[in-house]
Protein backbone atom coordinates (compact mmCIF):
# COMPACT_ATOMS: atom_id res chain seq x y z
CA UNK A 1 28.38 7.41 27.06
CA UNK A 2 29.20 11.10 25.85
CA UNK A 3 28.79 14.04 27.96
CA UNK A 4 24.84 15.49 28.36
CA UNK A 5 23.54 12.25 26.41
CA UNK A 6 19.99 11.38 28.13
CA UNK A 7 19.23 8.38 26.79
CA UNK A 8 15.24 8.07 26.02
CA UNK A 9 13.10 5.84 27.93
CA UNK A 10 12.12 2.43 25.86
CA UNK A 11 8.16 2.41 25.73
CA UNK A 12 7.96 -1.00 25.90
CA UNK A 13 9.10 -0.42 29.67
CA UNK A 14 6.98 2.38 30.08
CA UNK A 15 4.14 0.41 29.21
CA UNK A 16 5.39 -2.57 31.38
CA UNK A 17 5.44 0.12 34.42
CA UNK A 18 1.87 1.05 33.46
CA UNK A 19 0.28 -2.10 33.31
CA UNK A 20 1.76 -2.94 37.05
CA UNK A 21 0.93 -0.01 38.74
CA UNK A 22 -2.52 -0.71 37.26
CA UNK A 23 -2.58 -4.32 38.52
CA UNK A 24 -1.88 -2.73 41.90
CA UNK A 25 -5.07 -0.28 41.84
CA UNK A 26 -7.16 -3.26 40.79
CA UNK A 27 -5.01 -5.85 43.56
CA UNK A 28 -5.85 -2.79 45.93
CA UNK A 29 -9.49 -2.89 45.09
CA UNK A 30 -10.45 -6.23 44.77
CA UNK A 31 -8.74 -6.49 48.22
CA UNK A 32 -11.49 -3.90 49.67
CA UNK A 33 -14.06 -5.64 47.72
CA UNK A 34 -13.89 -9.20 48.99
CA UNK A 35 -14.06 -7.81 52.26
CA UNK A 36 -17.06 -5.66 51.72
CA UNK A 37 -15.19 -2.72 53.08
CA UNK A 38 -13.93 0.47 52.10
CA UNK A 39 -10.32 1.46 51.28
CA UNK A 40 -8.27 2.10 54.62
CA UNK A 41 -6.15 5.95 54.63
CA UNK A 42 -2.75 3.87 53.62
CA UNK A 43 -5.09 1.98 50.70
CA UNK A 44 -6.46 5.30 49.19
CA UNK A 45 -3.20 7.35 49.51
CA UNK A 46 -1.19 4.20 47.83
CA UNK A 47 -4.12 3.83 44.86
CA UNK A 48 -4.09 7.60 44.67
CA UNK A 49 -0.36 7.70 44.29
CA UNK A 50 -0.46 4.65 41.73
CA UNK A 51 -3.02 6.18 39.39
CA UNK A 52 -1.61 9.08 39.37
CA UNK A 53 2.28 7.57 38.45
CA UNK A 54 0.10 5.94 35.60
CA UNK A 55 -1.35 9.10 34.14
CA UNK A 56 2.01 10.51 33.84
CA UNK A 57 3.17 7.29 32.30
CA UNK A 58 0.43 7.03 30.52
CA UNK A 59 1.54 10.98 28.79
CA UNK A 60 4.97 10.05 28.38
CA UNK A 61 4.02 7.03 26.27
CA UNK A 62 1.52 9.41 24.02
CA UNK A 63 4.73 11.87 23.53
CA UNK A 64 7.32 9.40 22.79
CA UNK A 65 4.98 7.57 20.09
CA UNK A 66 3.90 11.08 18.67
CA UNK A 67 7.84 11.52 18.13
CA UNK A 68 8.37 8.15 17.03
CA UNK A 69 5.96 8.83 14.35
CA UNK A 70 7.24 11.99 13.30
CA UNK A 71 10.58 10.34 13.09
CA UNK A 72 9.36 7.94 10.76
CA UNK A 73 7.83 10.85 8.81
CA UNK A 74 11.07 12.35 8.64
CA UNK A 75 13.07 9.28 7.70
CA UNK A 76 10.41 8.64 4.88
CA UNK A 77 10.85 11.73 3.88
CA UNK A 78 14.54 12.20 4.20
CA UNK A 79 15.28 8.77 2.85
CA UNK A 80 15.33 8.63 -0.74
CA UNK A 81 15.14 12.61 -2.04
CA UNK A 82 15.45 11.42 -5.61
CA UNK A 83 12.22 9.08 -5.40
CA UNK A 84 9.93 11.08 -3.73
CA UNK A 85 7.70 13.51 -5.86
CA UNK A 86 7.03 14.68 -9.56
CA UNK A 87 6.77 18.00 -7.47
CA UNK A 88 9.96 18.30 -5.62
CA UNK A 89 12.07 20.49 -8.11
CA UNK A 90 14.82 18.44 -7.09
CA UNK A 91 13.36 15.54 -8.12
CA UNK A 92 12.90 17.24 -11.74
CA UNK A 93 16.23 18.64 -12.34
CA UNK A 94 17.82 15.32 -11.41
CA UNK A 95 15.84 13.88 -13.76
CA UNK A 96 16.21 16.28 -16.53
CA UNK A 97 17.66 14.37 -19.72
CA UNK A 98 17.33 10.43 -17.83
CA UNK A 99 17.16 8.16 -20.09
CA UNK A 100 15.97 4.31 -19.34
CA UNK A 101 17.60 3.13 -22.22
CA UNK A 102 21.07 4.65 -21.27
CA UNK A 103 20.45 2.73 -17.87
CA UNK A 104 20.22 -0.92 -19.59
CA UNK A 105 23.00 0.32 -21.94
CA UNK A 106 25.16 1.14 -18.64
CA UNK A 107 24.96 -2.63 -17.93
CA UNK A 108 26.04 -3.75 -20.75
CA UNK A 109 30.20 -3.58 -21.12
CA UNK A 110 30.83 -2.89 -25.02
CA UNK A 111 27.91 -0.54 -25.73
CA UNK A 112 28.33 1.75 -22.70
CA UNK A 113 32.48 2.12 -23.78
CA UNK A 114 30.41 4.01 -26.82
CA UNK A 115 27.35 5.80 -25.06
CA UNK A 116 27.38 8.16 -22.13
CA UNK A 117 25.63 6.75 -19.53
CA UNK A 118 27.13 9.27 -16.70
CA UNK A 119 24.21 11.24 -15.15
CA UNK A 120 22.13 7.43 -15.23
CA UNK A 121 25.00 5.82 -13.14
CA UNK A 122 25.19 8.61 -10.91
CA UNK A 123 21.27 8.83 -10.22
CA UNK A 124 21.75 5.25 -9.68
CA UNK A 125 24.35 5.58 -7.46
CA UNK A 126 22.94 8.33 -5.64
CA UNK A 127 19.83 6.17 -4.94
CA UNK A 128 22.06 3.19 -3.94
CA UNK A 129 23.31 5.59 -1.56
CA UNK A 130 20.07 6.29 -0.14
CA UNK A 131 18.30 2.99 -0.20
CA UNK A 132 18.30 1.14 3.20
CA UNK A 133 17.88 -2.29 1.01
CA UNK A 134 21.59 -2.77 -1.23
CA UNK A 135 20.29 -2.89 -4.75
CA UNK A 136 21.33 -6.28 -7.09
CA UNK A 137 21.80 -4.08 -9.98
CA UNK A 138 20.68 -0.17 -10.67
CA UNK A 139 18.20 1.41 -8.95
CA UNK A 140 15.67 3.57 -11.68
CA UNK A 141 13.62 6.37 -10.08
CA UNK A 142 10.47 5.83 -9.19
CA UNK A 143 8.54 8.28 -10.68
CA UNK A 144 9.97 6.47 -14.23
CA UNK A 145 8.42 2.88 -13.11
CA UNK A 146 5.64 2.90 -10.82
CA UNK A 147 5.36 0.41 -8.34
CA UNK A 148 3.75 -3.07 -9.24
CA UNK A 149 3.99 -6.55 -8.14
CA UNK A 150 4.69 -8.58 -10.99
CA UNK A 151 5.45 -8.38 -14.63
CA UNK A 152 5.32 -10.94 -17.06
CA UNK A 153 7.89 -12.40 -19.43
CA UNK A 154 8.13 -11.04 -22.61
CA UNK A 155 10.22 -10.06 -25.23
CA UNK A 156 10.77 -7.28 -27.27
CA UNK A 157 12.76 -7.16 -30.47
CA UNK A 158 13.41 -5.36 -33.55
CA UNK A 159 12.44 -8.01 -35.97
CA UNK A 160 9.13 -8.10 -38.49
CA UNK A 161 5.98 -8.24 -36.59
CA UNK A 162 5.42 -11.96 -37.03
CA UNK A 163 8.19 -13.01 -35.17
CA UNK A 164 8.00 -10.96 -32.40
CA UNK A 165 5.83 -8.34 -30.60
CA UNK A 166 8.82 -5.18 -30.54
CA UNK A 167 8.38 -5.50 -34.53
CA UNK A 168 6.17 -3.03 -34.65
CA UNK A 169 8.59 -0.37 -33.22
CA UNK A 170 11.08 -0.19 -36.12
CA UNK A 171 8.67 0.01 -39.35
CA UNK A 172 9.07 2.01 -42.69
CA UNK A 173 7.65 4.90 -40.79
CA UNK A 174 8.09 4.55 -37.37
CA UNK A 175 4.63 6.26 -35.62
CA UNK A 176 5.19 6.16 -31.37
CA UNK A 177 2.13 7.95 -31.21
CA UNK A 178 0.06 5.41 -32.61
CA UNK A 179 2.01 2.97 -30.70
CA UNK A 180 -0.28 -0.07 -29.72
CA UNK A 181 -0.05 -1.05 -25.94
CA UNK A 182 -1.87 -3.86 -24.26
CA UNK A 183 -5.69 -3.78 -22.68
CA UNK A 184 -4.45 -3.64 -19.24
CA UNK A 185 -6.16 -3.76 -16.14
CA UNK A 186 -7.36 0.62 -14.45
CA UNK A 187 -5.13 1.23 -11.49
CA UNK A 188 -7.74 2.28 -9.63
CA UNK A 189 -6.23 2.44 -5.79
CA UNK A 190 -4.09 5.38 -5.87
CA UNK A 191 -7.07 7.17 -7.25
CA UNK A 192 -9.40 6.21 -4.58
CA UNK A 193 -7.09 7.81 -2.17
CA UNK A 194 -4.97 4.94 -0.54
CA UNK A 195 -2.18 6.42 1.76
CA UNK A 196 1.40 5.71 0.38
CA UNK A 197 4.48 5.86 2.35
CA UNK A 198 7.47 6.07 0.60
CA UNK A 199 11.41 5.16 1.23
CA UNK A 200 10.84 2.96 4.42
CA UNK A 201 13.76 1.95 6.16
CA UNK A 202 13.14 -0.54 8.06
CA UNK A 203 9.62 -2.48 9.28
CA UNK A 204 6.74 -0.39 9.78
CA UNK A 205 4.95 -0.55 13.13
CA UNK A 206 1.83 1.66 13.86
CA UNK A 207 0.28 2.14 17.39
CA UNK A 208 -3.44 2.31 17.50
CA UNK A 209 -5.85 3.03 20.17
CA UNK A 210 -7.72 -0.31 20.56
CA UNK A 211 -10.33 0.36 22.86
CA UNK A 212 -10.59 3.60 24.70
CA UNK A 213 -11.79 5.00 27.95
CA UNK A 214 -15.29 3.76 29.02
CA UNK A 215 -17.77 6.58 30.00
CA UNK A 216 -20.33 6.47 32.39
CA UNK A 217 -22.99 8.73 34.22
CA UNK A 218 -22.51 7.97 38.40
CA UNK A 219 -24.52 9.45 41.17
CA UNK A 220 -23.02 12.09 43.56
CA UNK A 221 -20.13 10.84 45.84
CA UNK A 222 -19.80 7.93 43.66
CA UNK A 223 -16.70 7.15 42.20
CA UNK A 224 -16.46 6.37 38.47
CA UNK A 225 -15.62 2.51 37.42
CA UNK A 226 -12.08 2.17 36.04
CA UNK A 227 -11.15 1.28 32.77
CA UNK A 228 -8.10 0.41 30.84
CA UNK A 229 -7.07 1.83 27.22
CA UNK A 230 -6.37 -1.09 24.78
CA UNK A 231 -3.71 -1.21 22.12
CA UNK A 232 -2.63 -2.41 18.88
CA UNK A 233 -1.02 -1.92 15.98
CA UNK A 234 -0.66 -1.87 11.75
CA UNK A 235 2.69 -3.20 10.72
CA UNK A 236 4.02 -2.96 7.04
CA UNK A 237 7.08 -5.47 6.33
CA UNK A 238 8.78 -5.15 3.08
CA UNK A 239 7.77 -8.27 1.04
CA UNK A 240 9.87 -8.43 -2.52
CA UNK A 241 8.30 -8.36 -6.22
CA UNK A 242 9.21 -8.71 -9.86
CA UNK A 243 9.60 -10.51 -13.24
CA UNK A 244 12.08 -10.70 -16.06
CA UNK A 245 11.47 -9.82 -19.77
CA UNK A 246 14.11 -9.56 -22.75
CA UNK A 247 15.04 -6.75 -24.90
CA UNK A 248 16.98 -7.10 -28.19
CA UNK A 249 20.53 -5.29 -28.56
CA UNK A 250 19.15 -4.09 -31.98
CA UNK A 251 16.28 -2.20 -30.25
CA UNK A 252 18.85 -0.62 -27.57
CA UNK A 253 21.35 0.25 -30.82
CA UNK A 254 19.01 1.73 -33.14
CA UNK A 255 15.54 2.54 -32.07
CA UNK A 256 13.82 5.79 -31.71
CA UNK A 257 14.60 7.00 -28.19
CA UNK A 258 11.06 6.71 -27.64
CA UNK A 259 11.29 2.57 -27.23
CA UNK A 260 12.04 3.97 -23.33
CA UNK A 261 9.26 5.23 -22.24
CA UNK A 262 7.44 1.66 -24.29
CA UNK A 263 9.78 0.04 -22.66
CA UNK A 264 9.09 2.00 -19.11
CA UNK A 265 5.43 2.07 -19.58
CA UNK A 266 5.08 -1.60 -20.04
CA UNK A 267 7.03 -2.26 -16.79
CA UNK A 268 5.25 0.51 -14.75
CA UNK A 269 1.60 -0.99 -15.98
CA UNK A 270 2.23 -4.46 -15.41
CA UNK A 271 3.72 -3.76 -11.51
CA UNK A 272 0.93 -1.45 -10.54
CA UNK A 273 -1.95 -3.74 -11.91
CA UNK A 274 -0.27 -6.65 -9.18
CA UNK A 275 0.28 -3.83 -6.66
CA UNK A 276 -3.53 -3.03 -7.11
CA UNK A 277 -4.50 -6.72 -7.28
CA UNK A 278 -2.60 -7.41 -4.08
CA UNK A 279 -4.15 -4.45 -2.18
CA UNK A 280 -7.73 -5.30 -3.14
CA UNK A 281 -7.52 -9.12 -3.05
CA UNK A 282 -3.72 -10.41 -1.51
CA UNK A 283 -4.10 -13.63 0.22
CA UNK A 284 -1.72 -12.90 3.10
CA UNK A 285 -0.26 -16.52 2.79
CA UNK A 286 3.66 -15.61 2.36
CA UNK A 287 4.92 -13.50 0.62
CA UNK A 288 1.82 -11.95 -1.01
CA UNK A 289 0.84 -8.80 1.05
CA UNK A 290 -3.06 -9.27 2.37
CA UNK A 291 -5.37 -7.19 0.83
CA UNK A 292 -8.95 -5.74 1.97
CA UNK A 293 -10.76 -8.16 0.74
CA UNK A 294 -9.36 -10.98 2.77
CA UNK A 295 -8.41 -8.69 6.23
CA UNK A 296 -10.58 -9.90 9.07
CA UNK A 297 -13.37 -7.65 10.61
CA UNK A 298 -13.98 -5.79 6.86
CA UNK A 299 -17.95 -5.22 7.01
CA UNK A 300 -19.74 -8.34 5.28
CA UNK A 301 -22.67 -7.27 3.10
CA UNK A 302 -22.91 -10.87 0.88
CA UNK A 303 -21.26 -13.31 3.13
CA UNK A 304 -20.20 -16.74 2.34
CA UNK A 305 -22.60 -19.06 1.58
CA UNK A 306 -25.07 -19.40 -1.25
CA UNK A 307 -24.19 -16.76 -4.09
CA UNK A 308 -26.25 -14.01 -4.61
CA UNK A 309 -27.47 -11.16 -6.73
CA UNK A 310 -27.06 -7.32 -5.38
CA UNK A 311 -29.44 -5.41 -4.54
CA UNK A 312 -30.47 -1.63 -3.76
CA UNK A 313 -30.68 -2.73 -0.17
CA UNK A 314 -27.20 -4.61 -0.45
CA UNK A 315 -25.23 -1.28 -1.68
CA UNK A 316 -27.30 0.96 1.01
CA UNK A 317 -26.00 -1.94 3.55
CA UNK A 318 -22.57 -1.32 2.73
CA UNK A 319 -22.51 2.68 3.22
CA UNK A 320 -23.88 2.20 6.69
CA UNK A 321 -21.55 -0.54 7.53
CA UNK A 322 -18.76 2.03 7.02
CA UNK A 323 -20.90 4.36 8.76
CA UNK A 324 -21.70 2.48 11.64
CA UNK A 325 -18.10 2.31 12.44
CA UNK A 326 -17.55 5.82 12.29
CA UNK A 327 -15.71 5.66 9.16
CA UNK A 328 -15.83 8.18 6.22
CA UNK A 329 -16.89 6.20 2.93
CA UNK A 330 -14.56 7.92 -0.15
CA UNK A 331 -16.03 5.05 -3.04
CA UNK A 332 -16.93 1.87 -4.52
CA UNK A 333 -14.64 -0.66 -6.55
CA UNK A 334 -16.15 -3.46 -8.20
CA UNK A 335 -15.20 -5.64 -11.43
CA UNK A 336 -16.79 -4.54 -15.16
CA UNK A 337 -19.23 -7.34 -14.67
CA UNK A 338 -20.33 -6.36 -11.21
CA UNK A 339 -20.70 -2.61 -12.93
CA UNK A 340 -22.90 -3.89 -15.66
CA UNK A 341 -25.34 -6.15 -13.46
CA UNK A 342 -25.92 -2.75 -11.05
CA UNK A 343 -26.85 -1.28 -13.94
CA UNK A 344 -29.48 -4.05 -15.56
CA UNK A 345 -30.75 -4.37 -11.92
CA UNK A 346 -33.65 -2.30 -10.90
CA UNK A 347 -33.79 -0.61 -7.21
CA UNK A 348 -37.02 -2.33 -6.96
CA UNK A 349 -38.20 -6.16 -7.96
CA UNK A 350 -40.64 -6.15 -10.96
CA UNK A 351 -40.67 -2.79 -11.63
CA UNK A 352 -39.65 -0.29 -13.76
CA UNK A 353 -38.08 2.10 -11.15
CA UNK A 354 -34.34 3.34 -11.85
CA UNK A 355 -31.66 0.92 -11.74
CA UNK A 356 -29.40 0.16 -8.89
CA UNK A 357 -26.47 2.17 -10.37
CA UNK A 358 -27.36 4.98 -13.66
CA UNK A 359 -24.72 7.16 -13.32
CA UNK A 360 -21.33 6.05 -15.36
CA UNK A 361 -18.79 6.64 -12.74
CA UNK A 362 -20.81 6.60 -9.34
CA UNK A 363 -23.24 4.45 -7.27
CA UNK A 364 -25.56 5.56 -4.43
CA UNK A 365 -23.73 9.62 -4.91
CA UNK A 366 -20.18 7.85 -4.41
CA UNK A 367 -17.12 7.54 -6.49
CA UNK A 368 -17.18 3.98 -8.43
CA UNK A 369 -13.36 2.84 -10.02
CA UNK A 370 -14.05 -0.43 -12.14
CA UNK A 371 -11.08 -2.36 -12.89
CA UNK A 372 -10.35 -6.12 -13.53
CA UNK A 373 -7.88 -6.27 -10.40
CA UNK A 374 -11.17 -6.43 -8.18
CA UNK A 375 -12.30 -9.91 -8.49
CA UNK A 376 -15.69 -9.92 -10.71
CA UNK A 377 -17.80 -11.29 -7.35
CA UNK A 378 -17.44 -8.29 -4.90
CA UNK A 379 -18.12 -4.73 -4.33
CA UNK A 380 -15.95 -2.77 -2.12
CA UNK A 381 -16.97 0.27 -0.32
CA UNK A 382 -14.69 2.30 2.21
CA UNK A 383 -12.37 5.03 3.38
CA UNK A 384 -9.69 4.26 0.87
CA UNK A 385 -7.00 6.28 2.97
CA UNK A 386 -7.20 3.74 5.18
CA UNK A 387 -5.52 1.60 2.95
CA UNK A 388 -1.26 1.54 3.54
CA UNK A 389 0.92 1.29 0.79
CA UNK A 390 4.71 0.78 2.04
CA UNK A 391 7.56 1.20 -0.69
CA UNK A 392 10.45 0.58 0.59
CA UNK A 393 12.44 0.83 -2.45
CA UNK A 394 13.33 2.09 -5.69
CA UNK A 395 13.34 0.00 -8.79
CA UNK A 396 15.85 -2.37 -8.70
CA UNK A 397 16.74 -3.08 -12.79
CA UNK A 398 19.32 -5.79 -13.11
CA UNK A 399 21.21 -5.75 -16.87
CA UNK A 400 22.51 -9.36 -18.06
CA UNK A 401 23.54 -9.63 -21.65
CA UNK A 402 25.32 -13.06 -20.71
CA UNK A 403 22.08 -15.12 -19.71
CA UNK A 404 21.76 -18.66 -21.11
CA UNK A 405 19.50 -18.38 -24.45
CA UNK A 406 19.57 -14.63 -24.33
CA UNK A 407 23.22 -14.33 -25.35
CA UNK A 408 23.23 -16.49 -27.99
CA UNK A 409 20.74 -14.04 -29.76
CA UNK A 410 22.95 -11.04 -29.10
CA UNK A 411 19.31 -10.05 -26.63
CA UNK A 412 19.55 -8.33 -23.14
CA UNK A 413 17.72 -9.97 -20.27
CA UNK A 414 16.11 -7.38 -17.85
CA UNK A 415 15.35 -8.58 -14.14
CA UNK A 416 12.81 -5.91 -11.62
CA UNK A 417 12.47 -6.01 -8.11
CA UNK A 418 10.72 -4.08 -5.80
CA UNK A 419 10.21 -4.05 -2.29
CA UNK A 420 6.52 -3.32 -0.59
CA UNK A 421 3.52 -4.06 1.68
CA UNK A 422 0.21 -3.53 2.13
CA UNK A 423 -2.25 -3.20 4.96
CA UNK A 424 -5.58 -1.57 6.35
CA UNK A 425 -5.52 0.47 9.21
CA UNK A 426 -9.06 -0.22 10.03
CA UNK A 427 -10.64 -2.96 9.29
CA UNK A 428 -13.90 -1.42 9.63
CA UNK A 429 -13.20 1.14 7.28
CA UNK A 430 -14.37 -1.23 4.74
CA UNK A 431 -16.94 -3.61 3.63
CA UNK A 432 -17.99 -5.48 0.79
CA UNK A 433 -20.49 -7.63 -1.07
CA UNK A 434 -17.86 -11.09 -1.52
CA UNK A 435 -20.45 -13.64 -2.92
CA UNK A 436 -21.89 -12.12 -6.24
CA UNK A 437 -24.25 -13.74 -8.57
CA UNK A 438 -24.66 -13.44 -11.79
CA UNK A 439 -28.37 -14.77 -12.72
């Protein structure tokens, strides 16, 4: 071991050292107890000395996991400078001039001998360099493909509309700003405020304070009742994503460099819609992340059971359920068709009293984000910062020109991956209505 190395105490043994010098207060105790008696000298001095070798513990633990954290900080941070912000000037001027369509071209042997694809193979490098996870094929910055789940096959070609949907992108006159994207699903989770963290390296653990000191009033003389501080924590374990779709070497060759950014925005919408699906609705079951909706101990407004309709007292419910567990409510999310029954629904039965919800984008003086990732039989209410989004890497774009039935049309096939989790820190930060009726 090198000179003046202290190597740092494992927690895990700290914590092991706690938990028996606090079996020996409560051994030393229980022992007076039984025997109706109070604590002899050698018994006090030897609790005394024991609870007071588990305070200090006790602090060391709270210091090492308050570095622990800011070492993940920093790693997050520190781990991939080239992903991390639209703000970091660094970010920007690496970026200046990237072009997604240079990427593919990279890939692809005889057209990047004619196009210079240098400052795309040496962000991708760079990122490579950075990412704890060794890419399959070139890593694309984040900020130019947002993270989603899944993407569906498609492809995109140069040929008359008819025969395929890219048709459109090489007319007579060629109009990108008219350009005619898919209805897609709101993103809607960023913009309730969900906490990302970006560039993990590794798992994720988080310690949380489970159950804390107990208080009590006691009499003079009288000693206070002991109680032991519970833990837990919030992990976040990099679970992999993706899809494949097909782009034609005519498009790459001859299109308006703006068939990138339709290119980029088609991948970036269809990934975040499943990243949003997943966080409001994941199953858990392997290797979809869970998602609020189906995290035990979320606030249960409509439980299971017979369906049934909202009501003014339902969406009151939730707000205090948050409340109640001294959580800060941010907003709602609910489904179109749970939007437009608040708003057909009045507060009050057989009258003509305001509706449950009037205003366009808010319910009960709260933020409301409709989208068709929340399923179209709950409302969700909660502190939406509470909800962890892990990305552990960048986009991972593998380039094939030599697939199977892609070849043989001179097309390109594009594989994605990303790596990322989700999970609520709280479980009480949330609740929701999970049984709607539509009647």
């Amino acid at each position: 071991m090198p000179d003046g190395y202290t190597k740092q105490p494992d927690i895990r043994d700290l914590k092991r050292k706690r938990a028996q010098l606090i079996d020996s207060m409560r051994a030393i105790s229980e022992r007076a107890q039984s025997s109706a008696r109070d604590l002899t000298a050698a018994e006090a001095a030897e609790h005394k000395d024991a609870f007071s070798a588990a305070s200090q513990l006790a602090t060391e633990i709270e210091r090492l996991e308050r570095a622990q954290d800011l070492e993940r900080l920093e790693a997050s941070r520190a781990g991939n400078a080239l992903a991390e912000s639209r703000d970091d000037p660094r970010f920007a001027a690496a970026l200046a001039g990237y072009s997604l369509r240079r990427a593919i071209i990279s890939g692809i042997p005889d057209l990047a001998r004619t196009t210079d694809c240098g400052r795309e193979t040496e962000i991708a490098q760079e990122l490579a360099r950075r990412s704890p996870i060794k890419p399959k094929g070139m890593l694309v910055p984040l900020d130019f493909v947002l993270p989603r789940t899944q993407y569906e096959p498609r492809v995109v070609t140069t040929l008359l509309p008819a025969a395929g949907p890219g048709g459109l992108i090489i007319p007579t006159d060629y109009r990108p700003d008219l350009f005619i994207d898919l209805l897609r699903s709101l993103l809607i989770v960023r913009g309730l405020g969900a906490t990302t963290l970006m560039s993990l390296q590794g798992d994720v653990e988080i310690p949380a304070l489970k159950k804390s000191v107990t208080f009590g009033w006691v009499a003079e003389n009288t000693a206070l009742a002991s109680s032991d501080q519970e833990y837990r924590s919030v992990t976040l374990a990099p679970k992999h994503a993706g899809g494949l779709t097909e782009v034609s070497r005519n498009l790459l060759q001859q299109a308006s460099p703006d068939v990138e950014r339709l290119v980029a925005m088609d991948f970036a919408a269809v990934l975040a819609a499943g990243l949003d699906a997943a966080a409001i609705a994941g199953t858990g079951v392997a290797p979809e992340p869970r998602g609020i909706l189906n995290t035990t101990g979320i606030g249960d407004v409509i439980a299971a059971g017979t369906p049934t309709q909202p009501t003014w007292s339902d969406v009151i419910d939730l707000i205090a359920a948050v409340d109640a567990a001294n959580a800060t409510g941010s907003g709602f999310a609910c489904h179109p068709k749970v939007r437009a029954l608040l708003r057909k629904t009045p507060r009050v039965a057989s009258t003509d009293s305001a509706m449950i919800q009037e205003a366009p984008d808010s319910l009960a003086g709260y933020r409301e984000a409709v989208s068709t990732v929340v399923p179209d039989s709950a409302l969700i209410f909660g502190n939406w910062s509470d909800l962890l989004i892990g990305v552990w890497s960048a986009f991972d774009l593998l380039v094939n020109p030599y697939l199977t039935g892609a070849y043989e049309k001179g097309n390109v096939s594009l594989r994605g991956m990303m790596t990322v989790d989700v999970a609520v820190r709280h479980a009480a930060s949330f609740a929701a209505c999970k049984n709607i009726a539509y009647v």
